[in-house]
N, C-alpha and C. Protein backbone atom coordinates (compact mmCIF):
# COMPACT_ATOMS: atom_id res chain seq x y z
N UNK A 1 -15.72 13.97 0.36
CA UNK A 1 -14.72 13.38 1.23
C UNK A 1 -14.26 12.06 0.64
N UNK A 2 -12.84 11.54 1.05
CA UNK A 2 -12.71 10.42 0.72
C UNK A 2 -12.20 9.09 1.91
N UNK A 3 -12.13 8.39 1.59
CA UNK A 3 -12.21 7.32 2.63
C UNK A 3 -11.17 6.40 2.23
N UNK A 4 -10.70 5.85 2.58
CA UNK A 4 -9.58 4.60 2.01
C UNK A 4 -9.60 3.74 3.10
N UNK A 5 -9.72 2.27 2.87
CA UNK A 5 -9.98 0.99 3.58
C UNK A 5 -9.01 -0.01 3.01
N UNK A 6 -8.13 -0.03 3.69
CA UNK A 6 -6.95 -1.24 3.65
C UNK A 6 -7.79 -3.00 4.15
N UNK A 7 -7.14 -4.09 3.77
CA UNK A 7 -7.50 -5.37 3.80
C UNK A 7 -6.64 -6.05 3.35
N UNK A 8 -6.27 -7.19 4.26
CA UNK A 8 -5.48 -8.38 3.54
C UNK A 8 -3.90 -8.30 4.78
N UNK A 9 -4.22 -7.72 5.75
CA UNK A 9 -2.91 -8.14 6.50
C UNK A 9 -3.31 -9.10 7.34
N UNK A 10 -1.91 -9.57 8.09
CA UNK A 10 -2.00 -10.93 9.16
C UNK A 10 -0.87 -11.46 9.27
N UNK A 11 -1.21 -12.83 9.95
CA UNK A 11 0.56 -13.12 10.29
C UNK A 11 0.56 -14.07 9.37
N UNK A 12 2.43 -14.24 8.77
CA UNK A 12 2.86 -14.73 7.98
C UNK A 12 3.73 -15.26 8.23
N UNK A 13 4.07 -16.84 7.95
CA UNK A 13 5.17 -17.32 8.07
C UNK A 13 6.62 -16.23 7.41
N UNK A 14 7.51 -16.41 7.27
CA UNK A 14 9.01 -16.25 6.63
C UNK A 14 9.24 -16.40 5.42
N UNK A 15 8.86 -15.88 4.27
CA UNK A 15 9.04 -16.85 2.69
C UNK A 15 7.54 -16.85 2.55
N UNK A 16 6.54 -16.19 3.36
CA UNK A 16 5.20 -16.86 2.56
C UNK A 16 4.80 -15.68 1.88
N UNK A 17 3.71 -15.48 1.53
CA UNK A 17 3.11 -14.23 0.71
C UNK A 17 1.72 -13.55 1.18
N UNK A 18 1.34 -12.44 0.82
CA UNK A 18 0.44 -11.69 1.51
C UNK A 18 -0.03 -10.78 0.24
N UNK A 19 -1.32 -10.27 0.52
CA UNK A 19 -1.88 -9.63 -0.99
C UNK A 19 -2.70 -8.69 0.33
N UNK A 20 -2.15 -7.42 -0.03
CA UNK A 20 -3.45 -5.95 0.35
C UNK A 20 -4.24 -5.40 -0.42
N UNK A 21 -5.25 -5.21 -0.07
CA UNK A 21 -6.06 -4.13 -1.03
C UNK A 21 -6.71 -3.00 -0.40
N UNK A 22 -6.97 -2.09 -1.34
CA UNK A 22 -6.94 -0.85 -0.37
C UNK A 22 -8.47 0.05 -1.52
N UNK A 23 -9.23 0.16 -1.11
CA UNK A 23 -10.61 0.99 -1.75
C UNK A 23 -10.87 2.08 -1.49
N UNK A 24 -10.16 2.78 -2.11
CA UNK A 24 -10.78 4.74 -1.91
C UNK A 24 -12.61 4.69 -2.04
N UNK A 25 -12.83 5.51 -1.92
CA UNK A 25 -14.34 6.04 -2.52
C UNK A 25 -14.52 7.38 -1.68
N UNK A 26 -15.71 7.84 -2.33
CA UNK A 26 -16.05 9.47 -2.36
C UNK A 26 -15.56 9.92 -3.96
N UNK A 27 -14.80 11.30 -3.68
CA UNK A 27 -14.55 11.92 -4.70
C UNK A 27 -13.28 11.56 -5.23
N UNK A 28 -12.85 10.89 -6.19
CA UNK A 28 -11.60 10.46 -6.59
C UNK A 28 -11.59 11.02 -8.25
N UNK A 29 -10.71 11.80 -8.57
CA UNK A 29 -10.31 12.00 -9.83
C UNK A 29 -9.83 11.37 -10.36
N UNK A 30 -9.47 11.66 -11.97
CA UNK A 30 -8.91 10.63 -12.36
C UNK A 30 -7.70 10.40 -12.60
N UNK A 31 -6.81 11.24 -12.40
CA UNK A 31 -5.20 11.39 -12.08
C UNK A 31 -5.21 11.56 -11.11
N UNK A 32 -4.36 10.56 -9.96
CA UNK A 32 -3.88 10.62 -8.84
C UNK A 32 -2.64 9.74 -8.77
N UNK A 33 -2.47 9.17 -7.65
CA UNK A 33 -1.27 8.64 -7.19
C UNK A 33 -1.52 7.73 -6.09
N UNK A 34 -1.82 5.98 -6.15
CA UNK A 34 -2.09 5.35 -4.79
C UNK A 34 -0.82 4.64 -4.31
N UNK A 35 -0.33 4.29 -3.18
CA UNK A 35 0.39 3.64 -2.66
C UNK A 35 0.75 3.35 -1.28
N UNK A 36 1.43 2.58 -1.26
CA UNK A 36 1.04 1.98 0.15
C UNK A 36 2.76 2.70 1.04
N UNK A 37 2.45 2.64 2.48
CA UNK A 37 3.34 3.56 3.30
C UNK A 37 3.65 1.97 4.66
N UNK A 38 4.91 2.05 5.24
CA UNK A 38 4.96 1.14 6.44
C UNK A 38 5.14 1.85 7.22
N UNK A 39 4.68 1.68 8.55
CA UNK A 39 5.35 1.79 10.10
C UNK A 39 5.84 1.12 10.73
N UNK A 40 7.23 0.24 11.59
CA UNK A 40 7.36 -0.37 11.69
C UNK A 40 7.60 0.12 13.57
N UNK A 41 7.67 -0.81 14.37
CA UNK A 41 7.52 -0.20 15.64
C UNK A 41 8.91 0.58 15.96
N UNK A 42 9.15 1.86 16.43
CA UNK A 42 9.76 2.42 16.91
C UNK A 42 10.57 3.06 15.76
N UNK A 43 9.99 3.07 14.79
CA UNK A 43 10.62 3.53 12.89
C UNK A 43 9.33 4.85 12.49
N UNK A 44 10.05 5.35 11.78
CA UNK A 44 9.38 6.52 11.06
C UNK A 44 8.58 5.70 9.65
N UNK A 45 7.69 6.14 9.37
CA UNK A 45 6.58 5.40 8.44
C UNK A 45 7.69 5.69 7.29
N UNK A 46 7.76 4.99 6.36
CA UNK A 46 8.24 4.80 4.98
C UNK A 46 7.58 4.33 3.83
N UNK A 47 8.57 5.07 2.99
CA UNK A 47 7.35 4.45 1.49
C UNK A 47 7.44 2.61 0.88
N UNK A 48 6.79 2.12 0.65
CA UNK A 48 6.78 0.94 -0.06
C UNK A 48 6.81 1.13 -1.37
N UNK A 49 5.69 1.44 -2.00
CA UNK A 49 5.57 1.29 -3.24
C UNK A 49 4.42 2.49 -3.70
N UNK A 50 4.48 3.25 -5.24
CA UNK A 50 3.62 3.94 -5.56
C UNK A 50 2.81 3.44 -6.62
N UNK A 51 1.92 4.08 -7.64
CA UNK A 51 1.35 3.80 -8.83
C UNK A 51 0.77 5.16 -9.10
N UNK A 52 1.37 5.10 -10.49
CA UNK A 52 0.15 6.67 -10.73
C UNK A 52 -0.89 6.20 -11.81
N UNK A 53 -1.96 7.23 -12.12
CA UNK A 53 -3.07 6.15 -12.99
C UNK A 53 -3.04 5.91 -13.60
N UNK A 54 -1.66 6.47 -14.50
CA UNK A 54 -1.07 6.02 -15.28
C UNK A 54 -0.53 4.73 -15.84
N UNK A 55 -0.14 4.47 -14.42
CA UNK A 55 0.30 3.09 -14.54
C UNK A 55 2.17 2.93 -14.02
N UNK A 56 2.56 4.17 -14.01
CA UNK A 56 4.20 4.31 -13.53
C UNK A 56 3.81 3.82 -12.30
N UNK A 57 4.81 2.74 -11.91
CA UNK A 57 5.27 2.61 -10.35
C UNK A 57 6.67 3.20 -10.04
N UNK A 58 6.87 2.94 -8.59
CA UNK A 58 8.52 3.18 -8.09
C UNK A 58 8.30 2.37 -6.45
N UNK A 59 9.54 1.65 -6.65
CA UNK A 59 9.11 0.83 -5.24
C UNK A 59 10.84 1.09 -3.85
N UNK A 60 10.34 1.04 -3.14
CA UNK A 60 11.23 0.97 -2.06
C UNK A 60 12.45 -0.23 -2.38
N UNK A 61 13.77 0.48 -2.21
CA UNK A 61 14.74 -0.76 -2.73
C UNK A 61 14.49 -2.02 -1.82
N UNK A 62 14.40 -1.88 -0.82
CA UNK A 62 14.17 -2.90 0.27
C UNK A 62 13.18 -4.05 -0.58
N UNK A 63 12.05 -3.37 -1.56
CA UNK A 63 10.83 -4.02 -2.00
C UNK A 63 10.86 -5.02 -3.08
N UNK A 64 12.05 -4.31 -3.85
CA UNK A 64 12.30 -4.60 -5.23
C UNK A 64 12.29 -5.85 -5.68
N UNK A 65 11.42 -6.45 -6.13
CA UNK A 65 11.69 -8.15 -6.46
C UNK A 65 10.66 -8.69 -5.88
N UNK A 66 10.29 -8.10 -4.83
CA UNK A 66 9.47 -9.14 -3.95
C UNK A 66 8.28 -8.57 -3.87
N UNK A 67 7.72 -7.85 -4.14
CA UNK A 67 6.64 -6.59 -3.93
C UNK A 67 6.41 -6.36 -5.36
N UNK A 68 4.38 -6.15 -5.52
CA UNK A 68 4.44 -6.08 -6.83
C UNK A 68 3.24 -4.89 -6.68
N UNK A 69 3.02 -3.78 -7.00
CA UNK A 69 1.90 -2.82 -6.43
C UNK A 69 0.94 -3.02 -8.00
N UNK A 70 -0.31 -2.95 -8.14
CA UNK A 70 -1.03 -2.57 -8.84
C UNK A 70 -2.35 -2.08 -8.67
N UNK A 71 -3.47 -1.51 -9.91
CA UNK A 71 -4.27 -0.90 -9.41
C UNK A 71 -5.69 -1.27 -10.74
N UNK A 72 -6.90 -1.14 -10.15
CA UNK A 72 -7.94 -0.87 -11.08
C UNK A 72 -8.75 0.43 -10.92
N UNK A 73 -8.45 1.21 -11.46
CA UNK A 73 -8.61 2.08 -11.90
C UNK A 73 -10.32 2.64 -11.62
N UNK A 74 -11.02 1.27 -12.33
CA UNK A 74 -12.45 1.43 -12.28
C UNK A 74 -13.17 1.30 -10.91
N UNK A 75 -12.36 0.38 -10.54
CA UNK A 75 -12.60 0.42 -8.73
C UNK A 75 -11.99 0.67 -7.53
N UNK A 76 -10.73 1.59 -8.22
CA UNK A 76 -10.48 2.76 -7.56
C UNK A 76 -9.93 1.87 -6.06
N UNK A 77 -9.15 0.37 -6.49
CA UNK A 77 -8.79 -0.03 -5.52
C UNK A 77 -7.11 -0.15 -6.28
N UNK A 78 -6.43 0.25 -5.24
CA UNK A 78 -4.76 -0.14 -5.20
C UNK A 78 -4.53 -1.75 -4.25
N UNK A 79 -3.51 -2.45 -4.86
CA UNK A 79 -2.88 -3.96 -4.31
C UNK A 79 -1.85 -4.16 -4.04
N UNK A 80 -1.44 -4.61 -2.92
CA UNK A 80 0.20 -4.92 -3.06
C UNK A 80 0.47 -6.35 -2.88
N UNK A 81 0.98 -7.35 -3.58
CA UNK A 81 1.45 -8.14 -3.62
C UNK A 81 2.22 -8.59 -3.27
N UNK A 82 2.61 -9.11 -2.08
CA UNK A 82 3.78 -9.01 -1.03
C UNK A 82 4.34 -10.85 -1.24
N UNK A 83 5.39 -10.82 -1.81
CA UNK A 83 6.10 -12.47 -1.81
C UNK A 83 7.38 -12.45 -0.87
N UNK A 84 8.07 -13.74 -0.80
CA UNK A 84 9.25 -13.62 -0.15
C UNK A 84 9.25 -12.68 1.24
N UNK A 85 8.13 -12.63 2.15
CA UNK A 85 7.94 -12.21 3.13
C UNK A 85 9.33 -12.39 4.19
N UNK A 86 9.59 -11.28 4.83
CA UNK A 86 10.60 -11.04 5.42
C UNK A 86 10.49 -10.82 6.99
N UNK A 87 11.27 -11.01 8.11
CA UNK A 87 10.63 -10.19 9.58
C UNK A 87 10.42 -8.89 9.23
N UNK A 88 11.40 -8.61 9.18
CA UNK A 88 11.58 -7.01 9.24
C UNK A 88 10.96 -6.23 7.62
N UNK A 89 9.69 -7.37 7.13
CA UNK A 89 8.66 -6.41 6.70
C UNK A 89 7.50 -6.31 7.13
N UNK A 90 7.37 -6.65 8.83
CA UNK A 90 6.60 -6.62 9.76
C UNK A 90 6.39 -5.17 10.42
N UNK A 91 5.17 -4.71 9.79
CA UNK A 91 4.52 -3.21 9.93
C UNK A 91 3.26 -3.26 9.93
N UNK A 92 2.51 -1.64 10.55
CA UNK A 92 1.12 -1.94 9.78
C UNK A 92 1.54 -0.57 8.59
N UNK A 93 0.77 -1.29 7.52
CA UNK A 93 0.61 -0.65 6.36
C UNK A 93 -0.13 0.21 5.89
N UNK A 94 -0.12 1.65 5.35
CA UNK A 94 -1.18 2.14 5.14
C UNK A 94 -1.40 2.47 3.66
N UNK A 95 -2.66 2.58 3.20
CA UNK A 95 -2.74 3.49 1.85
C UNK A 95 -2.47 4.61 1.89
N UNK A 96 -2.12 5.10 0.89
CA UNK A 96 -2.10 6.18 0.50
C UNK A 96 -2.62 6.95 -0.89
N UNK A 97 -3.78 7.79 -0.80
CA UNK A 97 -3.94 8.80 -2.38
C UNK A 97 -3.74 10.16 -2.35
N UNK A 98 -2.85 10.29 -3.54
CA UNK A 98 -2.57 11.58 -3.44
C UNK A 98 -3.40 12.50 -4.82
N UNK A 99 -4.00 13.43 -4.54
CA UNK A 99 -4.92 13.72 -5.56
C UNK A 99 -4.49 15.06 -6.09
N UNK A 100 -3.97 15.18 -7.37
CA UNK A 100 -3.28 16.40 -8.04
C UNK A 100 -4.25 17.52 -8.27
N UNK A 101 -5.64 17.17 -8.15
CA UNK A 101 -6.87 18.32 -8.99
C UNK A 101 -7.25 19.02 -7.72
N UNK A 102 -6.87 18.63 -6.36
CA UNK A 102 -7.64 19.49 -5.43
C UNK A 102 -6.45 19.66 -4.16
N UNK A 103 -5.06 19.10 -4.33
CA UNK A 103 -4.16 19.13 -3.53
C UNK A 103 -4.21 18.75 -2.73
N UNK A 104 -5.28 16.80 -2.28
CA UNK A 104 -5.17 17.05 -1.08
C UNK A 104 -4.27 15.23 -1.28
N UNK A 105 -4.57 14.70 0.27
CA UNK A 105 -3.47 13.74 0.72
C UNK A 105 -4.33 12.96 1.56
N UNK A 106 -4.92 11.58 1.23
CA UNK A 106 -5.42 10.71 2.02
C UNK A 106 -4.79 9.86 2.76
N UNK A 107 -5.47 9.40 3.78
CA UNK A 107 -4.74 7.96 4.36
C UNK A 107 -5.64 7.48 4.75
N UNK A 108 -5.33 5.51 4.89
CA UNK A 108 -6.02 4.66 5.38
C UNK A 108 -5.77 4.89 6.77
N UNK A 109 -6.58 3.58 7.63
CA UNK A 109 -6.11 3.68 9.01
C UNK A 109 -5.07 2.65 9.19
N UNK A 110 -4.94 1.74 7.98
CA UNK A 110 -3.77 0.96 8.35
C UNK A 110 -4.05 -0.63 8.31
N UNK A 111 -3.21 -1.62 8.43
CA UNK A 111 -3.34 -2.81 8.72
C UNK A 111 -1.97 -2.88 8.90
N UNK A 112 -2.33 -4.28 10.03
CA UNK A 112 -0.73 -5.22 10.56
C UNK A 112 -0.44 -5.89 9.92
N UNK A 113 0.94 -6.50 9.21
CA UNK A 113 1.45 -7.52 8.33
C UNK A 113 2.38 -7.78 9.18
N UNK A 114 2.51 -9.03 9.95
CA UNK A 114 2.99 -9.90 10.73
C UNK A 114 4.03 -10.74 10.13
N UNK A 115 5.47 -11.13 9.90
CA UNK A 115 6.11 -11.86 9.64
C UNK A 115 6.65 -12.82 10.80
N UNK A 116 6.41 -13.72 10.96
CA UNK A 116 7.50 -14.17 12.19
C UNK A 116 6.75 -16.01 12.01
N UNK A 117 7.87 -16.71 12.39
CA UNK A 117 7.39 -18.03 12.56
C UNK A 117 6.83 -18.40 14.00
């Protein structure tokens, strides 16, 4: 089984910055795909940002510039680097791994990232 544990949300001023991290464990191969997903209240969850283990990202245009996703590989933890904090990038956030060798599709349970003064 696998598990994924998000960390690093809270409230944020307007312009300030925020860093997530997110720790799979159990069975993780070594080609997959981590990235993080938003919900925002009364919105359909959306993508933020991906990484494959490769190292390819692709980020949400909304993200572009301000959002930086990365990953270690060895500890099988994904990051998002959140600058230039916005309201309306006020969600809770979840991980996400997607694992190509056994077809399946994880998720965290989430965290709140609070923007507002």
């Amino acid at each position: 089984q696998v598990q994924l544990v998000e960390s690093g949300g809270g409230l944020v001023q307007p312009g300030g910055s925020l860093r997530l991290s997110c720790a799979a464990s159990g069975t993780i191969f070594s080609i997959n795909v981590m990235g993080w997903y938003r919900q925002a209240p009364g919105k359909q969850r959306e993508l933020v940002a991906r990484i494959h283990s490769g190292g390819a990202t692709n980020y949400a245009d909304s993200v572009k510039g301000r959002f930086t996703i990365s990953r270690d590989n060895a500890k099988n933890t994904v990051y998002l680097q959140m600058n230039s904090l916005k309201p309306e990038d006020t969600a809770v956030y979840y991980c996400n791994l997607e694992q190509f060798k056994d077809g399946m599709d994880y998720w965290g349970k989430g965290t709140l990232v609070t923007v507002s003064s």
